[in-house]
PDB file of N, CA and C in Angstrom:
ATOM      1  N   UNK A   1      -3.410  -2.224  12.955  1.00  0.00           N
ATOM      2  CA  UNK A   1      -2.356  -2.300  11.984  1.00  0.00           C
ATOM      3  C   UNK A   1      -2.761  -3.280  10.886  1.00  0.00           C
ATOM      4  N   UNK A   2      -2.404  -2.974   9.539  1.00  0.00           N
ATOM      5  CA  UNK A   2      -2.738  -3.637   8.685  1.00  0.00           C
ATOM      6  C   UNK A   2      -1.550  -4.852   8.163  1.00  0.00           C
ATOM      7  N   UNK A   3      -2.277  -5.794   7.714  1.00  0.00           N
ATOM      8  CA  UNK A   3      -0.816  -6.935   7.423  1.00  0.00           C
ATOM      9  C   UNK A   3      -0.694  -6.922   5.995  1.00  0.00           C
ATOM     10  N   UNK A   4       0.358  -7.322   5.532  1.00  0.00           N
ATOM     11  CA  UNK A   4       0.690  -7.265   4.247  1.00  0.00           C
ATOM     12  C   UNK A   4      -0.130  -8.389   3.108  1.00  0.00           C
ATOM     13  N   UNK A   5      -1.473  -9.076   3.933  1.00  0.00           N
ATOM     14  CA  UNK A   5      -2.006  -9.722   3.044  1.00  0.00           C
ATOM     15  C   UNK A   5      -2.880  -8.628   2.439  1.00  0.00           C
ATOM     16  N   UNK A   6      -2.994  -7.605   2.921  1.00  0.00           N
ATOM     17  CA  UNK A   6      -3.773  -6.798   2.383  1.00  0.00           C
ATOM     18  C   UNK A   6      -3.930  -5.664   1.140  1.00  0.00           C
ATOM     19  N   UNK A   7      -2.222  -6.054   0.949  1.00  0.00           N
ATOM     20  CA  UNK A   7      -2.083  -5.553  -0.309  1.00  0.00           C
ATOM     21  C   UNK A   7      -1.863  -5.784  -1.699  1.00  0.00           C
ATOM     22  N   UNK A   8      -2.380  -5.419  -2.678  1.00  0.00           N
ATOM     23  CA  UNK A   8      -2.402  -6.310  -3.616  1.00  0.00           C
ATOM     24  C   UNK A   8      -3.484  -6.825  -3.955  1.00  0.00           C
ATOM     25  N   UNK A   9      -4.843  -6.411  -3.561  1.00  0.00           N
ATOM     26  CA  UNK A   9      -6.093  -6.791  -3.960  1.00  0.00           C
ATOM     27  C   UNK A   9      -6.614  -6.161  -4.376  1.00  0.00           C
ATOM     28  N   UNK A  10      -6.509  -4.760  -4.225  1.00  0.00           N
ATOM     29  CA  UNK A  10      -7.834  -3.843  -5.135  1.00  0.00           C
ATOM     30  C   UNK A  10      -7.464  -3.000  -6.961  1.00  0.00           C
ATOM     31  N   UNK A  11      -8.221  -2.687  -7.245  1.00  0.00           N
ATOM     32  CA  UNK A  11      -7.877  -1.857  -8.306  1.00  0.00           C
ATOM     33  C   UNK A  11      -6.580  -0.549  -8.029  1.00  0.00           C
ATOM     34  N   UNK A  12      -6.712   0.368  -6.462  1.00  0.00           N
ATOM     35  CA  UNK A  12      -5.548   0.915  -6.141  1.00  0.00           C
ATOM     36  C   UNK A  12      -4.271   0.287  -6.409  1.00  0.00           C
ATOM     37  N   UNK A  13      -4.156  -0.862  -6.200  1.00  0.00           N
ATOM     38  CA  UNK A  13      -2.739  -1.194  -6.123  1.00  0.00           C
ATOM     39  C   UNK A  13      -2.325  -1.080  -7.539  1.00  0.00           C
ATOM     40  N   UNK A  14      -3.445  -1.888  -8.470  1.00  0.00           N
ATOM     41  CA  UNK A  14      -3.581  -1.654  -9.738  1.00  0.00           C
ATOM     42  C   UNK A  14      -2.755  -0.184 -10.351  1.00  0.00           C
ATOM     43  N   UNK A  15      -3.662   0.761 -10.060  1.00  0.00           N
ATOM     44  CA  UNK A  15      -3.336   1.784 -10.222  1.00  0.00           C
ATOM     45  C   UNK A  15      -1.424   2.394  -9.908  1.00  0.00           C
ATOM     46  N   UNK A  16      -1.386   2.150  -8.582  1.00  0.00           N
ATOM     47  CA  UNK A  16      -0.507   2.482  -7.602  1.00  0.00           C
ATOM     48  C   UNK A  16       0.821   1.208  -9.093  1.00  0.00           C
ATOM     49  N   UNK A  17       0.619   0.655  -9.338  1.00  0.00           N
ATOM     50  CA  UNK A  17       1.981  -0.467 -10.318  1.00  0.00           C
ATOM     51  C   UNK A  17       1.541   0.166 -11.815  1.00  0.00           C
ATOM     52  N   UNK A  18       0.808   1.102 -12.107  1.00  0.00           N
ATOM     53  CA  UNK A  18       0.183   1.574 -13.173  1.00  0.00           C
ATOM     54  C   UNK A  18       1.334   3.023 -13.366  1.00  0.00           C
ATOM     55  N   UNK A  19       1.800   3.652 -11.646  1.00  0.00           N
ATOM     56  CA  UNK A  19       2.146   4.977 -11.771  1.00  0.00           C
ATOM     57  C   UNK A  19       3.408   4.201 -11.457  1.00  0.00           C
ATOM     58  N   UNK A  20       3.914   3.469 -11.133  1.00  0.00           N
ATOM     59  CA  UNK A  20       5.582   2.728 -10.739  1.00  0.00           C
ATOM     60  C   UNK A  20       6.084   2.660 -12.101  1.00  0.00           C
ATOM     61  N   UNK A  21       5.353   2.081 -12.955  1.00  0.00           N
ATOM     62  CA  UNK A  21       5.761   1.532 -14.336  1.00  0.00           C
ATOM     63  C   UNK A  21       5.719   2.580 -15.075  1.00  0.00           C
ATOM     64  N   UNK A  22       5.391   4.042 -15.479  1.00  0.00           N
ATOM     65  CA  UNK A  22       5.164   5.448 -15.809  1.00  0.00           C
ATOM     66  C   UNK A  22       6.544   5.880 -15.520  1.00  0.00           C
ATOM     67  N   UNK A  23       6.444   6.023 -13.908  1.00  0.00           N
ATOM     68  CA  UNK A  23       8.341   6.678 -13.222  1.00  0.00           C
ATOM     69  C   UNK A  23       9.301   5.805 -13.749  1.00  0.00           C
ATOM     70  N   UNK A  24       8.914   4.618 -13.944  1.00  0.00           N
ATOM     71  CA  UNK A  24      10.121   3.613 -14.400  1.00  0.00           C
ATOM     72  C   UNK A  24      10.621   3.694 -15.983  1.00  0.00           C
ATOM     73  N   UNK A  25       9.908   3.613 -16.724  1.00  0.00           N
ATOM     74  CA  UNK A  25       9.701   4.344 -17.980  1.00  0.00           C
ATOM     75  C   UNK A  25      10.309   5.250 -17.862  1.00  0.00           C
ATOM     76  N   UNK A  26       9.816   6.615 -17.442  1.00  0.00           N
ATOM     77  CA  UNK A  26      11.019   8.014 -17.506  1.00  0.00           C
ATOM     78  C   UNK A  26      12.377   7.909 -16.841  1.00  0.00           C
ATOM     79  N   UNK A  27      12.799   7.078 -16.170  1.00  0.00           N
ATOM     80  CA  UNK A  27      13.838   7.054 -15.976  1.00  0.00           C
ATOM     81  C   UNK A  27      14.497   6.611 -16.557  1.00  0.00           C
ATOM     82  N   UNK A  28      13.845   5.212 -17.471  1.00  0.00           N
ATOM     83  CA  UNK A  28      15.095   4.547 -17.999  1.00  0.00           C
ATOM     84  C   UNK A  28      15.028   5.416 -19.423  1.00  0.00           C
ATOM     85  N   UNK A  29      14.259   5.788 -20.088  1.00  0.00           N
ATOM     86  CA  UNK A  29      14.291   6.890 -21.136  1.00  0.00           C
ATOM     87  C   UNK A  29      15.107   8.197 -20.662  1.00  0.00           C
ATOM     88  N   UNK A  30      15.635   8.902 -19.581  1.00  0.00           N
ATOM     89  CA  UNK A  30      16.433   9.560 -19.675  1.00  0.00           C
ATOM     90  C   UNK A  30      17.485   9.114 -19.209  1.00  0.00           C
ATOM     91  N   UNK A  31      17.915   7.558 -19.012  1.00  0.00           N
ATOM     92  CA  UNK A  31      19.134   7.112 -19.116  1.00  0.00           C
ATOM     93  C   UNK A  31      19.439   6.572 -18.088  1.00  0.00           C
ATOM     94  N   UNK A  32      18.528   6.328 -17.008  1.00  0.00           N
ATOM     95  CA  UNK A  32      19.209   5.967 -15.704  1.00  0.00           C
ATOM     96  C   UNK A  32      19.188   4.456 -16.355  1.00  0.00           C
ATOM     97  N   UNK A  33      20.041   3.722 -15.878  1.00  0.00           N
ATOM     98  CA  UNK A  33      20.473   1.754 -15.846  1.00  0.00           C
ATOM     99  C   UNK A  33      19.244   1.475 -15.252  1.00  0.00           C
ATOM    100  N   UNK A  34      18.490   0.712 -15.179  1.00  0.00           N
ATOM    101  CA  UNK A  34      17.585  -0.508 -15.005  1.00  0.00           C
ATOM    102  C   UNK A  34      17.911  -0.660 -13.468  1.00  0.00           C
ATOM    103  N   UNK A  35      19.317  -1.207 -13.692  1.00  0.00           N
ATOM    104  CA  UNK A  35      19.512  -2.065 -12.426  1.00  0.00           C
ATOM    105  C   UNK A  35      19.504  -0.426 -11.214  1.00  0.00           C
ATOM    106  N   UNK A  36      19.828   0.440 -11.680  1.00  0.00           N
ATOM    107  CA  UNK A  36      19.704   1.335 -10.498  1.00  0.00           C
ATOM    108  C   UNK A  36      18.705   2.031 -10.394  1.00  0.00           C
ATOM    109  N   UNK A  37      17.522   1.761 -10.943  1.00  0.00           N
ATOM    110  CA  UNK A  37      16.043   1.805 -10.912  1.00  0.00           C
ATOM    111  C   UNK A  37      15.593   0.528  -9.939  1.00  0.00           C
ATOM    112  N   UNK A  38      15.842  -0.344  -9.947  1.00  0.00           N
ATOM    113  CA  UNK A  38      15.623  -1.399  -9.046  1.00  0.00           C
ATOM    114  C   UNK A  38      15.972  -1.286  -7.953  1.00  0.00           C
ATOM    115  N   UNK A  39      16.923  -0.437  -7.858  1.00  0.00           N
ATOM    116  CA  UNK A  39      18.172  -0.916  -6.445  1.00  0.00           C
ATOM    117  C   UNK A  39      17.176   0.751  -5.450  1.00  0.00           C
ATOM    118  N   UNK A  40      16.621   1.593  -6.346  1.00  0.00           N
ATOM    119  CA  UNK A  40      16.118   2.430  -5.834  1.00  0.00           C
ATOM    120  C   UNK A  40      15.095   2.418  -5.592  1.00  0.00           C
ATOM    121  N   UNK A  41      13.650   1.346  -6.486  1.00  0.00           N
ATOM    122  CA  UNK A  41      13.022   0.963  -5.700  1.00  0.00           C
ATOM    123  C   UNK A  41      12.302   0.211  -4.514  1.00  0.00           C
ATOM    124  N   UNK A  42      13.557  -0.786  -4.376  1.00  0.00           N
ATOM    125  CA  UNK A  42      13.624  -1.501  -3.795  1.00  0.00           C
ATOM    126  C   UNK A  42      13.907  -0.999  -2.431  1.00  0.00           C
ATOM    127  N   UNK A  43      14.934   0.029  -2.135  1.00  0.00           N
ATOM    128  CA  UNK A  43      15.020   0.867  -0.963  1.00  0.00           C
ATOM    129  C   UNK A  43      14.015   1.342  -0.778  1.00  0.00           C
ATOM    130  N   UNK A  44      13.122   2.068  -1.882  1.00  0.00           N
ATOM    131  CA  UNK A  44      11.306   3.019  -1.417  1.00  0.00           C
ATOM    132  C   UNK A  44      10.647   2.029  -0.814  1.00  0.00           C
ATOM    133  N   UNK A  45      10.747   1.426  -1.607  1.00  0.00           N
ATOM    134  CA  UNK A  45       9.506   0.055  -0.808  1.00  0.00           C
ATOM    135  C   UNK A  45      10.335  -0.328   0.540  1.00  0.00           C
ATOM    136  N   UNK A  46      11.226  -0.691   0.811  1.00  0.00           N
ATOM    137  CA  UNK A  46      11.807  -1.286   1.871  1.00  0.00           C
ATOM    138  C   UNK A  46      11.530  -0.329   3.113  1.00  0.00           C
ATOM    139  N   UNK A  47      11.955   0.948   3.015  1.00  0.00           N
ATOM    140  CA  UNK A  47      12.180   1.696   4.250  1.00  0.00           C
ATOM    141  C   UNK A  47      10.641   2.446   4.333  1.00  0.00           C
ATOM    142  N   UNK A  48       9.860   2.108   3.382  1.00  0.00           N
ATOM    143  CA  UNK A  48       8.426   2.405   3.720  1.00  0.00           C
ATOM    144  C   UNK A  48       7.492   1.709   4.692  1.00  0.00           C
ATOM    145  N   UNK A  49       8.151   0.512   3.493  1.00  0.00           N
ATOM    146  CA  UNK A  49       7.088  -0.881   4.552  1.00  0.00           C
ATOM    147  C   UNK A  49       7.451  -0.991   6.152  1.00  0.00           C
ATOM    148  N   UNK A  50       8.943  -0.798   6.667  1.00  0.00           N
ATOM    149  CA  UNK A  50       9.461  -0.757   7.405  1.00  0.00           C
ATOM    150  C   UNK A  50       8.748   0.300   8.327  1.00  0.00           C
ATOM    151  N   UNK A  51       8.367   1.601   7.701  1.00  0.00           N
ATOM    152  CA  UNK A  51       8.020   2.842   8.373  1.00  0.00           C
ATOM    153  C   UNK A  51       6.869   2.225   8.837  1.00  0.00           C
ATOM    154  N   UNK A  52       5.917   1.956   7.883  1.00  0.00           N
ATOM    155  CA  UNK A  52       4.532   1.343   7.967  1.00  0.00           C
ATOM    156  C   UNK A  52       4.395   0.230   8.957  1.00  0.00           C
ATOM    157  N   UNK A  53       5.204  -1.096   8.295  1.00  0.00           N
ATOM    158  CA  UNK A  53       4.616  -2.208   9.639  1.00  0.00           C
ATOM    159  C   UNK A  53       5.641  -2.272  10.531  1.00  0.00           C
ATOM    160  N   UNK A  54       6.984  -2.276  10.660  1.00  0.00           N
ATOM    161  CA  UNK A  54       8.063  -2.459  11.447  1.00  0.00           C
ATOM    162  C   UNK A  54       9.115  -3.225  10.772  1.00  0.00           C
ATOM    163  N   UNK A  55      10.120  -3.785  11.614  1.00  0.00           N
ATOM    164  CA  UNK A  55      11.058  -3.939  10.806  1.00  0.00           C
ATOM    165  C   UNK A  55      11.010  -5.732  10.534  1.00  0.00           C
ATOM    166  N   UNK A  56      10.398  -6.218  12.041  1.00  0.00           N
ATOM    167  CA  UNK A  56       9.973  -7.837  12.058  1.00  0.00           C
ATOM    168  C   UNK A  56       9.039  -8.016  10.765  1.00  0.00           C
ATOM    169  N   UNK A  57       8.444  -7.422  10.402  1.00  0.00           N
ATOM    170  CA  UNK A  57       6.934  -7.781   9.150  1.00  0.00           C
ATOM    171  C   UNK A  57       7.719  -7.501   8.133  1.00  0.00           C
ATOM    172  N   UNK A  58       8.642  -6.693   7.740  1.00  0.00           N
ATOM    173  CA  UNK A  58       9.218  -6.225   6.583  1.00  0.00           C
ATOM    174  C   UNK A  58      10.365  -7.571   6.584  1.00  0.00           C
ATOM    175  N   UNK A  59      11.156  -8.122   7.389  1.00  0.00           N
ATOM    176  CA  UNK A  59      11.658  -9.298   7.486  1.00  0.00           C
ATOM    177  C   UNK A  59      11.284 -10.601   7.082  1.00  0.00           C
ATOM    178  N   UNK A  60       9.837 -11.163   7.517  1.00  0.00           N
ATOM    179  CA  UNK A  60       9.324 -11.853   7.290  1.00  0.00           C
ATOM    180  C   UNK A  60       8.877 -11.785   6.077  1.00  0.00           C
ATOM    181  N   UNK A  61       8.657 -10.496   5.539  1.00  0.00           N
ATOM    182  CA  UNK A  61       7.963 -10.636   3.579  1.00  0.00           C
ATOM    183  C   UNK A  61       9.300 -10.915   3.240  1.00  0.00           C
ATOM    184  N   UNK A  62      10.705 -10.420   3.135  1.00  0.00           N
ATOM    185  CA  UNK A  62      11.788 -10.923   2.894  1.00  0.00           C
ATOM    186  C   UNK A  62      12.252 -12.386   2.496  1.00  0.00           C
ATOM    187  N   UNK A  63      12.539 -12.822   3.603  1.00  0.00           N
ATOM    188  CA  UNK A  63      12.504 -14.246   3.928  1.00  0.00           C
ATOM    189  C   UNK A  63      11.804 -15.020   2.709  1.00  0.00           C
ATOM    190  N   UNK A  64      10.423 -14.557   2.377  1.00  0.00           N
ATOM    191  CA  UNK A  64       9.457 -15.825   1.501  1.00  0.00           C
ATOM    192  C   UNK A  64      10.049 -15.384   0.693  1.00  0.00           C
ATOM    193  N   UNK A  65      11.041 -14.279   0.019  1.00  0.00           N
ATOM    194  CA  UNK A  65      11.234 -13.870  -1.362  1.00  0.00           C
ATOM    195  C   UNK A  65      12.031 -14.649  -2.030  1.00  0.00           C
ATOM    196  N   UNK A  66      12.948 -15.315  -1.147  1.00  0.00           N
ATOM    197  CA  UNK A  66      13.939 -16.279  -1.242  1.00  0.00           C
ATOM    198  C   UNK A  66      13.213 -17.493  -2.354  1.00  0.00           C
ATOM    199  N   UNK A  67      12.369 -18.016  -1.522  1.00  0.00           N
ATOM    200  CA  UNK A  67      11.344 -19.096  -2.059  1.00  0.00           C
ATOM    201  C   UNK A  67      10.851 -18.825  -3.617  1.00  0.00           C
ATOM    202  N   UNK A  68       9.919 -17.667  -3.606  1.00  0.00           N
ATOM    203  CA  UNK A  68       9.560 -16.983  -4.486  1.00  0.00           C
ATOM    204  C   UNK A  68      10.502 -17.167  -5.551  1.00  0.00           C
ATOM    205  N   UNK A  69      11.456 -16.002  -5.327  1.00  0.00           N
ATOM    206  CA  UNK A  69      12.805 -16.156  -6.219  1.00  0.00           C
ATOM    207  C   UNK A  69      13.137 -17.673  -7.084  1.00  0.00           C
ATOM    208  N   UNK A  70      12.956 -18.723  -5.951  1.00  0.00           N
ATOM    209  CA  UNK A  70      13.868 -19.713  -6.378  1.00  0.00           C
ATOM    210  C   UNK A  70      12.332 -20.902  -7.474  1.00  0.00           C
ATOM    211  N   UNK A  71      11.467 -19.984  -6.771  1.00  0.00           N
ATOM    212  CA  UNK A  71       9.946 -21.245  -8.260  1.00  0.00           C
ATOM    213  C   UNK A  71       9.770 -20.536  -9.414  1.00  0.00           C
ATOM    214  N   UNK A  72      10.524 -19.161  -9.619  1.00  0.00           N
ATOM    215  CA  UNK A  72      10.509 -18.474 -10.666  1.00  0.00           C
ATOM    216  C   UNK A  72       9.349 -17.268 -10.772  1.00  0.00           C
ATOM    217  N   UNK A  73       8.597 -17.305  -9.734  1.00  0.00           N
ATOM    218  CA  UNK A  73       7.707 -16.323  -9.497  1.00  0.00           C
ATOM    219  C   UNK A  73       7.653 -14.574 -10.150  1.00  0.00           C
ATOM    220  N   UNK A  74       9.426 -14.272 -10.791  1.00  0.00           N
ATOM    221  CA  UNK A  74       9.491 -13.318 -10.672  1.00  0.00           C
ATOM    222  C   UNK A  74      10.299 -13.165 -12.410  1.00  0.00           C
ATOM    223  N   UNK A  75      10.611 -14.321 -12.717  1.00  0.00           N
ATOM    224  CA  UNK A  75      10.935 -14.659 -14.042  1.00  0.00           C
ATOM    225  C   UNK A  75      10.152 -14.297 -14.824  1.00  0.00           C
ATOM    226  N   UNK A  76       9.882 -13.276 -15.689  1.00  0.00           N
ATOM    227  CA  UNK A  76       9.262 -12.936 -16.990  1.00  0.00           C
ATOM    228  C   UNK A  76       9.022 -13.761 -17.853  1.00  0.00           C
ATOM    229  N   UNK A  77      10.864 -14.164 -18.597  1.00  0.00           N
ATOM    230  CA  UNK A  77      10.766 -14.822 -19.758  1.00  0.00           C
ATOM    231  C   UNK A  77      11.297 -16.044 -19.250  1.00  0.00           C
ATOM    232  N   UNK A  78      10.392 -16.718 -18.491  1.00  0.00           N
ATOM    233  CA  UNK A  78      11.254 -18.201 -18.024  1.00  0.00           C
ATOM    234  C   UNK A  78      10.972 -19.471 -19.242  1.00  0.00           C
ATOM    235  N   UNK A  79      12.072 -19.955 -19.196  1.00  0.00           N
ATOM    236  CA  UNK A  79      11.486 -21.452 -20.485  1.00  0.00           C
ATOM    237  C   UNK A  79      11.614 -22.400 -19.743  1.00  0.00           C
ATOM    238  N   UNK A  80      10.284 -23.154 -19.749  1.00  0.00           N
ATOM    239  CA  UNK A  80       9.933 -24.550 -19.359  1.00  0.00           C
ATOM    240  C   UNK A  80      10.333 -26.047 -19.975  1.00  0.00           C
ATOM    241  N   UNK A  81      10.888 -26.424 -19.578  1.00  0.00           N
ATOM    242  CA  UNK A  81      11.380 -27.860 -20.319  1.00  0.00           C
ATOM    243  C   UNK A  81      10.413 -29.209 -20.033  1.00  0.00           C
TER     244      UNK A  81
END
């Protein structure tokens, strides 16, 4: 079984956030909200990873997101003071 450090290193993944950002694009160009583009990928990824490693490993990437979330990791346009 593979662990989730393993993703996110090659040119595939590259690729693979190359074709996310394409579908994401056509959706919000034919009108779907943002936020329910999120809320839907966030379920793909969730009940995948889940399929893939289980539900304990999909928990544990969870958990750090919190962290993540809170150093700004995920902030685009963050302003620094």
């Amino acid at each position: 079984m593979h662990g989730f450090e393993t993703i996110g290193k090659s040119d595939d993944s590259l690729h693979a956030l190359s074709l996310i950002l394409a579908a994401w694009d056509e959706g919000t160009e034919a009108g779907v909200a943002p936020e329910l583009m999120a809320y839907a990928a966030l379920f793909t990824a969730l009940t995948d990873l889940v399929s893939l490693f289980g539900e304990e490993a999909v928990l544990t990437l969870t958990r750090g997101l919190e962290r993540r979330v809170t150093m700004g990791e995920f902030t685009l346009n963050r302003v620094t003071q």
